[in-house]
Each structure stands twice: as C-alpha cells, then as structure tokens.
Protein backbone atom coordinates (compact mmCIF):
# COMPACT_ATOMS: atom_id res chain seq x y z
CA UNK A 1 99.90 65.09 57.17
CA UNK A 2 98.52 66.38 60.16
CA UNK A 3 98.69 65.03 63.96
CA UNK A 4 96.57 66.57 67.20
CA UNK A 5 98.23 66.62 70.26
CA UNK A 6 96.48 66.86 73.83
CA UNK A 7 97.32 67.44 77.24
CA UNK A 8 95.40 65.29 79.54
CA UNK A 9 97.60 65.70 82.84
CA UNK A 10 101.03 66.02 83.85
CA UNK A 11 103.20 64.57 80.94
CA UNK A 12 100.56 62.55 79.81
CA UNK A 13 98.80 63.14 76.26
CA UNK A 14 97.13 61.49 73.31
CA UNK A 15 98.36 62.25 69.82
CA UNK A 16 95.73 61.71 67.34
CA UNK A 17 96.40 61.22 63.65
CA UNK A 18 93.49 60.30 61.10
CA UNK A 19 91.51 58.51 62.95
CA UNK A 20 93.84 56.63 65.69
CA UNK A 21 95.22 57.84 68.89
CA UNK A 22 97.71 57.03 71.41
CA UNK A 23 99.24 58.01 74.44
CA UNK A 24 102.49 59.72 75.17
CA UNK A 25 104.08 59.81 78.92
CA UNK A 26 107.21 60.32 80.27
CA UNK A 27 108.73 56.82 82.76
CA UNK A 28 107.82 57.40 86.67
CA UNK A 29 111.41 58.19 87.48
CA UNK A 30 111.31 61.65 85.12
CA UNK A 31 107.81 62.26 86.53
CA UNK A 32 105.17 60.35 84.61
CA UNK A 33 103.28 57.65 85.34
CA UNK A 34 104.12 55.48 82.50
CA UNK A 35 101.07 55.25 80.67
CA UNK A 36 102.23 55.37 77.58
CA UNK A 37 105.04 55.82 74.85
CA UNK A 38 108.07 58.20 75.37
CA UNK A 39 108.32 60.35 72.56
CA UNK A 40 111.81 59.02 71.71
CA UNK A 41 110.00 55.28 71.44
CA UNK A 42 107.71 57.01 69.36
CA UNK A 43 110.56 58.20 67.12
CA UNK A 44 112.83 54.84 67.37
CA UNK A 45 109.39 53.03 66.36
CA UNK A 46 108.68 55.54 63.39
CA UNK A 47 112.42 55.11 62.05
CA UNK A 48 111.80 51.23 62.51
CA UNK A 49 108.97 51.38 60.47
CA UNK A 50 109.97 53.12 57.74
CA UNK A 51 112.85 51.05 57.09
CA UNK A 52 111.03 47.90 57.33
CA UNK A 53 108.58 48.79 54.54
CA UNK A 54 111.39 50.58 52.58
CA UNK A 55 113.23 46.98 52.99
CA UNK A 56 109.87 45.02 52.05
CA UNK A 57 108.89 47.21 49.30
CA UNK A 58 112.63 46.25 47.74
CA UNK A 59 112.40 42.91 48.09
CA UNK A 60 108.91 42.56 46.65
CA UNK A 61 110.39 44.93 43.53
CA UNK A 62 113.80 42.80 43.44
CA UNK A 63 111.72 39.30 43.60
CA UNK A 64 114.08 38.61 47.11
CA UNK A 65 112.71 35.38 48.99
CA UNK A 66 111.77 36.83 52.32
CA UNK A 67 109.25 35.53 54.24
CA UNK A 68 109.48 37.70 57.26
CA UNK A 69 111.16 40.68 58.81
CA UNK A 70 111.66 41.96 61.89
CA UNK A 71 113.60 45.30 63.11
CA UNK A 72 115.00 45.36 66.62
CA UNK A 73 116.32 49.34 67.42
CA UNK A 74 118.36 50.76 70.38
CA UNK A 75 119.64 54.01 70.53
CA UNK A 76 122.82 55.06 72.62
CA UNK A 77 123.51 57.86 74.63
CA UNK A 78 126.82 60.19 74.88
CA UNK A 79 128.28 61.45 77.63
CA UNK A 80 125.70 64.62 77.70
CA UNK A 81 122.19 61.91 77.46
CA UNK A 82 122.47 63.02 73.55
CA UNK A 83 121.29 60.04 71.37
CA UNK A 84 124.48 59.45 69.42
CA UNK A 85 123.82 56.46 67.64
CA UNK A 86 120.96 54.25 66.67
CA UNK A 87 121.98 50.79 66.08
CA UNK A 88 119.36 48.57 64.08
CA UNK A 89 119.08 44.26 64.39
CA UNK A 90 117.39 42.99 61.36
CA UNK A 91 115.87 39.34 61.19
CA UNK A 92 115.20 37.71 58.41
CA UNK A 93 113.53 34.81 57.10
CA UNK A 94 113.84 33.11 53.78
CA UNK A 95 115.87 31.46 51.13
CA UNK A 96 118.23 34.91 50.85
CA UNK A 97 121.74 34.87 50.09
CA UNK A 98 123.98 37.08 52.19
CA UNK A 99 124.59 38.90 49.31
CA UNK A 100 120.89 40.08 48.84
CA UNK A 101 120.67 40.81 52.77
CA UNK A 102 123.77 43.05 52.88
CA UNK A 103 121.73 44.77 49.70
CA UNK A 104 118.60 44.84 51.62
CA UNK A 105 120.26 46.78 54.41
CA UNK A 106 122.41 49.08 52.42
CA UNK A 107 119.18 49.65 50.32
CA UNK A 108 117.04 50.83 53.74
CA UNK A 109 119.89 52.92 54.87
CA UNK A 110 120.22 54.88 51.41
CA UNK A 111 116.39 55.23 51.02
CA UNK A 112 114.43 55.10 54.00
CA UNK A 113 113.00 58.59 53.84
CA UNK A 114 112.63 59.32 57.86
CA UNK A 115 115.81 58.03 58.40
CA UNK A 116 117.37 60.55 55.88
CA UNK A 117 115.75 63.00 58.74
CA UNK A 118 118.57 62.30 61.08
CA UNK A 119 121.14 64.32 61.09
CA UNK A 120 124.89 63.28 60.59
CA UNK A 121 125.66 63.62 64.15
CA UNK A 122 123.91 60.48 64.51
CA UNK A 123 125.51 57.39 63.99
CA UNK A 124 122.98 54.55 61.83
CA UNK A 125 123.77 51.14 61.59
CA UNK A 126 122.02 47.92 60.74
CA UNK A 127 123.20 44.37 61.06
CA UNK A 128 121.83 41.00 60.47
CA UNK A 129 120.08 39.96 64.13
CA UNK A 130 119.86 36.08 65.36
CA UNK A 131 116.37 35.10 64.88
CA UNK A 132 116.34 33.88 68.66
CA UNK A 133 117.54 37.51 69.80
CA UNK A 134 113.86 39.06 68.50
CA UNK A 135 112.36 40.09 72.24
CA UNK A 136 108.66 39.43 71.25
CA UNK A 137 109.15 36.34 69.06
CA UNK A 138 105.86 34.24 68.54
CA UNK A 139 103.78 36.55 70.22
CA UNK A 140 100.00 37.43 68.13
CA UNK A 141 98.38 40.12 66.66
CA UNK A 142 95.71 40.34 64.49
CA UNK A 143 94.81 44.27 63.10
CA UNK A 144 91.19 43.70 63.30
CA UNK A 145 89.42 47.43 63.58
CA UNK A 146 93.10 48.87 62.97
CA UNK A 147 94.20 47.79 66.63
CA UNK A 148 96.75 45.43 67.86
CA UNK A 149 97.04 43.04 70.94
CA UNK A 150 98.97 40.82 71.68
C-alpha cells in the first residue's frame, strides 16, 4: 500500500490513495479552515472500519443473522490532550442472541488487524449502542463512481 500526500495551503492537503482523494485540515480554532478531515477522524474512521468488516466477515463465516451494522467511535482525552481511550457503540440489527453479539464484539477486538496497531496505553472498548443513539440514522448513500453523498 501506498498513499500521496499534498500540501495545498496552510494545514490543508489531499491524501491520495489508488485512485481516490480526500482532504485533510486542521478545525478553525487550531488554525485551519475546516475543509476537511482531521487526521485523528481519519484514524478513528480507519479503526471503525476495520472492525466493522472484521465483525461482518464473522458473521457471514458463523451464519449470524445480522442485517445491519453500524459503529459509532469517540475517543477521550487525558489530562495532557493524549487520546487515552477509544470507546466503540455498535448497532445491530437482526434476529441475534446476546450471546452471538457479545461474540461478535469480543471477535472484532481480538482480530481487527488496525486495531491490534494501538498500543496498550490505549484503552478499547465496544458495547452494544441503542439503535436510536446512531447520529446519521436514515440518511442515503449510494457508491455510484466510488463516491458517497448523502
């Protein structure tokens, strides 16, 4: 894997990798202008990710009815502004016992490959979210030419 990364002023840059870019800027208060993802959204999101499709790929290999996922993330901050802990909501959707969710998340936390990245000084957990607590519930997307709008 390989990812290009370019300065186009200030804080803010595109990162292109294969053949999709996007844009990385600090918040207006540390001296950006917003116009994109903070790097530490970019690695919250990339953590998400992987442990969503380590969580599908188990249920599709352990016949698990889910129907849907979704992965809510939020880090927390010691008293330096280190992240100390990243605390995952998982949603899920189906005719699933508690049982196979509590597997589902222990799975993800023993497997998910970038999450095995992060080092012991950061706490991980993940816990069953209310359905009603996912922030962009019923909103649309359809991937058509690899993009996404909603």
């Amino acid at each position: 894997m390989k990812i290009y990364l370019q300065r186009v002023k200030r804080f803010l840059q595109l990162a292109h990798a294969q053949n999709r870019t996007v844009s990385i800027d600090q918040s207006v208060e540390r001296g950006g202008e917003d116009l994109g993802f903070r790097p530490t959204e970019l690695w919250l999101i990339g953590l998400s990710s992987c442990s969503m499709m380590t969580l599908l790929r188990y249920a599709e290999e352990q016949a698990v009815p889910l129907t849907f996922v979704s992965v809510t993330a939020e880090d927390r901050m010691d008293s330096n502004g280190d992240i100390s802990a990243i605390d995952f909501g998982v949603t899920f959707t189906g005719d699933l016992t508690a049982e196979q969710k509590a597997n589902l998340l222990q799975h993800v936390k023993s497997n998910c490959k970038v999450l095995r990245t992060v080092g012991p000084h950061i706490a991980i957990s993940y816990i069953e979210s209310d359905p009603t607590d996912a922030p962009h519930e019923g909103s649309s997307c359809t991937l058509e030419g690899g993009n996404c709008c909603t």
